[in-house]
Protein backbone atom coordinates (compact mmCIF):
# COMPACT_ATOMS: atom_id res chain seq x y z
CA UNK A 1 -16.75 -153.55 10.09
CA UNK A 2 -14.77 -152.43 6.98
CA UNK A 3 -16.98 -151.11 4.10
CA UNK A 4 -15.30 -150.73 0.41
CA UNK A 5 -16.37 -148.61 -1.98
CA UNK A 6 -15.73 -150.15 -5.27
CA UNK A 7 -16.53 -146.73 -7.24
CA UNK A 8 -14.99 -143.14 -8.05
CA UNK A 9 -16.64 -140.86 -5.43
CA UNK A 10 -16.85 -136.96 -4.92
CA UNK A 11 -15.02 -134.89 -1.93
CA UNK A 12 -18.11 -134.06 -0.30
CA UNK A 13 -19.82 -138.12 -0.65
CA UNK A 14 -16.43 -139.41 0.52
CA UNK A 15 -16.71 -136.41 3.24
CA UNK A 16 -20.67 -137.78 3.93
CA UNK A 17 -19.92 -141.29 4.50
CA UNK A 18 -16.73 -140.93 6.84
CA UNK A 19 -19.28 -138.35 9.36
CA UNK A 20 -21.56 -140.92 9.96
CA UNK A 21 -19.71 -143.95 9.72
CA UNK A 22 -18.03 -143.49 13.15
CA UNK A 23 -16.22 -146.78 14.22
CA UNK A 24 -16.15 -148.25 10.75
CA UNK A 25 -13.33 -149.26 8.40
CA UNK A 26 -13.60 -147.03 5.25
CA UNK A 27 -12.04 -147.84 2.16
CA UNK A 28 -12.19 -145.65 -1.05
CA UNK A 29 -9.74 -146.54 -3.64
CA UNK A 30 -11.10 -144.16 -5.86
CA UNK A 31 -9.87 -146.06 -9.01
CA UNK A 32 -11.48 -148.52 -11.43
CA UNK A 33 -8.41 -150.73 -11.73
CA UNK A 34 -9.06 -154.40 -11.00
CA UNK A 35 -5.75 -154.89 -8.97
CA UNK A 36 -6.17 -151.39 -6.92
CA UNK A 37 -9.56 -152.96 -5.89
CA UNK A 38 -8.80 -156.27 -5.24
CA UNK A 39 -6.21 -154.79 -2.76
CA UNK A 40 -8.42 -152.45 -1.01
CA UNK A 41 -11.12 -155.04 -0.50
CA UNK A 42 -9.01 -157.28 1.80
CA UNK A 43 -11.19 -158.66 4.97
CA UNK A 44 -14.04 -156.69 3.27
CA UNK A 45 -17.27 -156.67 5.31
CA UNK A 46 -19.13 -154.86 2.84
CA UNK A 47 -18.99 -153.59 -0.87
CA UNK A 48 -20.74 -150.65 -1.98
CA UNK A 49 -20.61 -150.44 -5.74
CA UNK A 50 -21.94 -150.93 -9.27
CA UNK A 51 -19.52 -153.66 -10.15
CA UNK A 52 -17.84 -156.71 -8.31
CA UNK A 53 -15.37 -158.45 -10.20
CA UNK A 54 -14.58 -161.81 -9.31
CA UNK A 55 -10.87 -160.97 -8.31
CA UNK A 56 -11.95 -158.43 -5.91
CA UNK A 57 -14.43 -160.71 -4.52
CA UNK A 58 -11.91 -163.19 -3.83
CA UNK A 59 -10.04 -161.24 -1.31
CA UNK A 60 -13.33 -160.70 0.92
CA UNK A 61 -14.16 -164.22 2.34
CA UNK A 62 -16.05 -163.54 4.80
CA UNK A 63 -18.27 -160.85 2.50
CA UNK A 64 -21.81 -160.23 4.07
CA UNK A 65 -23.54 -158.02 1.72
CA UNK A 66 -23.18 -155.91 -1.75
CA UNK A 67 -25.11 -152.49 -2.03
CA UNK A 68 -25.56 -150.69 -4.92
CA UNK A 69 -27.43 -146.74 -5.51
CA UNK A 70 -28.49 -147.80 -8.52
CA UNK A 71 -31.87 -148.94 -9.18
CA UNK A 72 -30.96 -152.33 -11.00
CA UNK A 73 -28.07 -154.13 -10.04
CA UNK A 74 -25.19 -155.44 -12.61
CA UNK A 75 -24.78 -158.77 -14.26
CA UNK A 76 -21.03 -159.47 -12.23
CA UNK A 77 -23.05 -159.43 -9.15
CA UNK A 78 -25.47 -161.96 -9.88
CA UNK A 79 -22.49 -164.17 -11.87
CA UNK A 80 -19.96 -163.93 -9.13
CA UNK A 81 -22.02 -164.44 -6.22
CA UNK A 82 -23.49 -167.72 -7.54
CA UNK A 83 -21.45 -169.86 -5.11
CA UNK A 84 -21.70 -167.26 -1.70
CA UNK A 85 -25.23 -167.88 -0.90
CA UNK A 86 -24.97 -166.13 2.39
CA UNK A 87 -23.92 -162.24 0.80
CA UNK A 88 -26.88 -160.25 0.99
CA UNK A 89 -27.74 -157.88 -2.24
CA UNK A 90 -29.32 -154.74 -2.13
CA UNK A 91 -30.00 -151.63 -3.87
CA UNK A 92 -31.19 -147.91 -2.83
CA UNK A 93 -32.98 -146.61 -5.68
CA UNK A 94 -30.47 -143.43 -4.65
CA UNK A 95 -31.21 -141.95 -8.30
CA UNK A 96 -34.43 -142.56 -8.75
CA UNK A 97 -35.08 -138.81 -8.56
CA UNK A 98 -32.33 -137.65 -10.87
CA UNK A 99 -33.47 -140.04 -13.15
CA UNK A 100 -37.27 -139.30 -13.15
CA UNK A 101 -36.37 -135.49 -13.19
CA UNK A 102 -34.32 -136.10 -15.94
CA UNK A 103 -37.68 -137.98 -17.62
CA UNK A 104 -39.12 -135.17 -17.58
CA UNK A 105 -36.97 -132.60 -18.83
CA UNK A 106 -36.87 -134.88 -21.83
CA UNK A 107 -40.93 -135.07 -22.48
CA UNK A 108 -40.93 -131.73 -21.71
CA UNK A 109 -38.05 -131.06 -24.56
CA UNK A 110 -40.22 -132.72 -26.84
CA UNK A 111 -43.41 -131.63 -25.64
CA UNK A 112 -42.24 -128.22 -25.81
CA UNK A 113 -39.83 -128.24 -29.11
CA UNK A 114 -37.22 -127.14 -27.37
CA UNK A 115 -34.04 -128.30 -28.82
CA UNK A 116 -35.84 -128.10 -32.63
CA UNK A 117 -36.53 -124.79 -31.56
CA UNK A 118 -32.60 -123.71 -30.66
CA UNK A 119 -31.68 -125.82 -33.54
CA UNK A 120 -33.43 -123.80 -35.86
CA UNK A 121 -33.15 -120.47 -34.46
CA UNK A 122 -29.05 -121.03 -34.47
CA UNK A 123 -29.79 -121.58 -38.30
CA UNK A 124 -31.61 -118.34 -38.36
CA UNK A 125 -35.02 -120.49 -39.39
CA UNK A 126 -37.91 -118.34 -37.36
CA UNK A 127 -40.34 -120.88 -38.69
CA UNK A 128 -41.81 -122.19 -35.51
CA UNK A 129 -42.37 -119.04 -34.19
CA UNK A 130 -45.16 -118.77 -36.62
CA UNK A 131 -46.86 -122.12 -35.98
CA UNK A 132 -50.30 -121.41 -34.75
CA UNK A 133 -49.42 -122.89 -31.22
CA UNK A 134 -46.14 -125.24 -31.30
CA UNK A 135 -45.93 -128.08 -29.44
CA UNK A 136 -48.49 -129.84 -27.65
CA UNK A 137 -49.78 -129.67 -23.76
CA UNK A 138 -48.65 -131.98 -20.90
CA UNK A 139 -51.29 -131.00 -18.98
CA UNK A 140 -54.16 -133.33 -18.87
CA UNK A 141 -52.45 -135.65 -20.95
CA UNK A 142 -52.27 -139.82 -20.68
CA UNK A 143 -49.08 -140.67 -19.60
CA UNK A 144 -47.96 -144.35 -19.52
CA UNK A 145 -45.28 -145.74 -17.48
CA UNK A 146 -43.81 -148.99 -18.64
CA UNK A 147 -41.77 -150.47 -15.46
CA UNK A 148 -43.34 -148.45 -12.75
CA UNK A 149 -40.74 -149.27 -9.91
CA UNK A 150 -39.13 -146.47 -7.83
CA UNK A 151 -38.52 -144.23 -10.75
CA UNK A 152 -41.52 -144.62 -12.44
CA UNK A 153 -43.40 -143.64 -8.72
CA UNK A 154 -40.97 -140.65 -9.12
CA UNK A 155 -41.63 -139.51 -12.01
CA UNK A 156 -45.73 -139.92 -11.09
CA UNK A 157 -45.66 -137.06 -8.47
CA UNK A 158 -43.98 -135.15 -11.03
CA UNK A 159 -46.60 -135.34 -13.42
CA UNK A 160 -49.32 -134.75 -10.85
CA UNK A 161 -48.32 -131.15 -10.97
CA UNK A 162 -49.22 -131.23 -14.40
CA UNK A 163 -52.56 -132.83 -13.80
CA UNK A 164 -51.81 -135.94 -15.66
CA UNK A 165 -53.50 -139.47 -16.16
CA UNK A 166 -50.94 -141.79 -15.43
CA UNK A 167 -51.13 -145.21 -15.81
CA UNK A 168 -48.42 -148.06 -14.17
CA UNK A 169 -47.19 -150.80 -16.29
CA UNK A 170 -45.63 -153.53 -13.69
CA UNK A 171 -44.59 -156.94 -14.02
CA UNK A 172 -45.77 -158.00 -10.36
CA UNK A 173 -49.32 -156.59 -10.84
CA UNK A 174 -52.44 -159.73 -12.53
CA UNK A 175 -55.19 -157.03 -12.07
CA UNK A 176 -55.36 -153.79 -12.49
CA UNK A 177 -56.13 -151.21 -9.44
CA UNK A 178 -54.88 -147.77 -7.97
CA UNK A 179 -51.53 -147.56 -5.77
CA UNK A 180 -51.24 -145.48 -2.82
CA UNK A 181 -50.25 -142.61 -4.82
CA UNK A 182 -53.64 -142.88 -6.47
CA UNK A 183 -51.86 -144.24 -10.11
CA UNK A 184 -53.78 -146.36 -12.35
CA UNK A 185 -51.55 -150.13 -11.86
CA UNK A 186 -52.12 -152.57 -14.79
CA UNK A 187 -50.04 -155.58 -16.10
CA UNK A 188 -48.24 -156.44 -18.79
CA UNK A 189 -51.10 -158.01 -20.41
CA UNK A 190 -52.82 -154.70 -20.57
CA UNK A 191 -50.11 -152.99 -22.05
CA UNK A 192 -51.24 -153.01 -25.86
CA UNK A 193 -54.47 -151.39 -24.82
CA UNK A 194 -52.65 -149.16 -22.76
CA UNK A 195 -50.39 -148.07 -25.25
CA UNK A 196 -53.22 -147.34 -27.39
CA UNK A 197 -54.61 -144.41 -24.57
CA UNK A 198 -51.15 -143.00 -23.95
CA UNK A 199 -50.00 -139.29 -24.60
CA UNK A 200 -46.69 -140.02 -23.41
CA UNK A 201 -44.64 -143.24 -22.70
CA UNK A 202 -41.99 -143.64 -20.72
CA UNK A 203 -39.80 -146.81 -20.34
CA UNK A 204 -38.17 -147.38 -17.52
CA UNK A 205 -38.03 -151.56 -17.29
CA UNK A 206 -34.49 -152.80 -17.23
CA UNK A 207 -33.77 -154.94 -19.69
CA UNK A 208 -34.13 -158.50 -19.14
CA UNK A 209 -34.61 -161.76 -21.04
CA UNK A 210 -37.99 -161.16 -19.95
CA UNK A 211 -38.13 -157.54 -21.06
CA UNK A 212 -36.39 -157.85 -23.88
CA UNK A 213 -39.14 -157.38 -27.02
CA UNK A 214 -41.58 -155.94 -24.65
CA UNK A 215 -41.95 -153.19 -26.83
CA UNK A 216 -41.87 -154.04 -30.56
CA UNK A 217 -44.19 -152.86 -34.00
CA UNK A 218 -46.74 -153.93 -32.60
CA UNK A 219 -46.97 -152.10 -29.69
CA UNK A 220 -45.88 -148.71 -31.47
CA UNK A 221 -48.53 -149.70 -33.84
CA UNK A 222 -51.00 -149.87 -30.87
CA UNK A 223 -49.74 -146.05 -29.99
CA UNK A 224 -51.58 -143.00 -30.85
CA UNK A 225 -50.19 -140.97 -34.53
């Protein structure tokens, strides 16, 4: 089976993949030129990308699926695959820990004042270090999390540590009720009220045309001061 990896990849991933691939055809044109890809995915069995433009696509006929580490997958998927019904699609949610971590570094940041904090201190301004107690607690907090897919399950054992209320906003779910992970699940019809008890949001729905507007003035409105 030959594999092609439509995307720039590290030593040590390229290293990964050709150790347990054994008795596979490999392909890693490390490049993001159109005609350097389209080359390399000759006879292609399977892509592995983020991407698949439609001249690359054209050189693997007898394509059987199109894998992505991503949590969403791209718009030139969807587009050029419209007429190969047979190519299976999938993605691996490979970053949905990077990406949660990442979360919350960033509530933490402002939870914490930390880049005001180095901001100010580079400008010799000492003022926050007589605030009474700067920044506010995580800990016991409401946290809200708007598209709660793989990241957003992530991100909820994170916040366990901090002993926080979460609450799942998800497409998929009509009534609200507790996952496996013991997270408050509601629907998108809740979501103004549940705005209204958060401490923290985070937003991690792709956007969509169904997405799109989710949040508007009227749901920051619905939000705590």
């Amino acid at each position: 089976m030959k594999v092609v990896f439509l995307q720039d990849l590290n030593e040590a991933t390229v290293r990964y993949f050709k150790e347990r691939c054994l008795g596979h055809e490999l392909a890693f044109p490390q490049t993001e030129d159109v005609e350097e890809l389209a080359r390399a995915a000759e006879g292609a069995d399977i892509f592995v990308g983020y991407r698949l433009p439609a001249k690359v696509l054209d050189r693997a006929p007898a394509l059987k699926a199109f894998l992505t580490g991503a949590a969403g997958v791209d718009r030139t998927v969807a587009e050029n695959l419209k007429g190969r019904p047979g190519v299976a699609v999938g993605n691996s949610h490979a970053n949905a820990l990077d990406v949660a971590e990442h979360a919350l570094a960033l509530a933490l940041d402002a939870a914490k004042l930390v880049s005001r904090g180095d901001r100010e201190l580079r400008r010799g301004d000492w003022t926050l270090r007589y605030d009474d107690v700067p920044g506010v607690l995580m800990s016991g907090k409401t946290a809200v999390i708007l598209g709660y897919g793989a990241i957003g399950r992530a991100l909820a054992d994170l916040l366990r540590g901090f002993k926080m209320h979460v609450i799942g906003v998800r497409s998929s779910r009509d009534e609200a009720g507790r996952d496996a992970q013991g997270v408050q699940v509601v629907g998108p019809g809740d979501l103004d009220v549940t705005l209204s008890q958060a401490d923290f949001v985070f937003v991690f729905a792709p956007l969509t045309a169904k997405t799109k507007g989710l949040v508007g003035p009227k749901q920051v409105g619905a939000m705590k001061r």
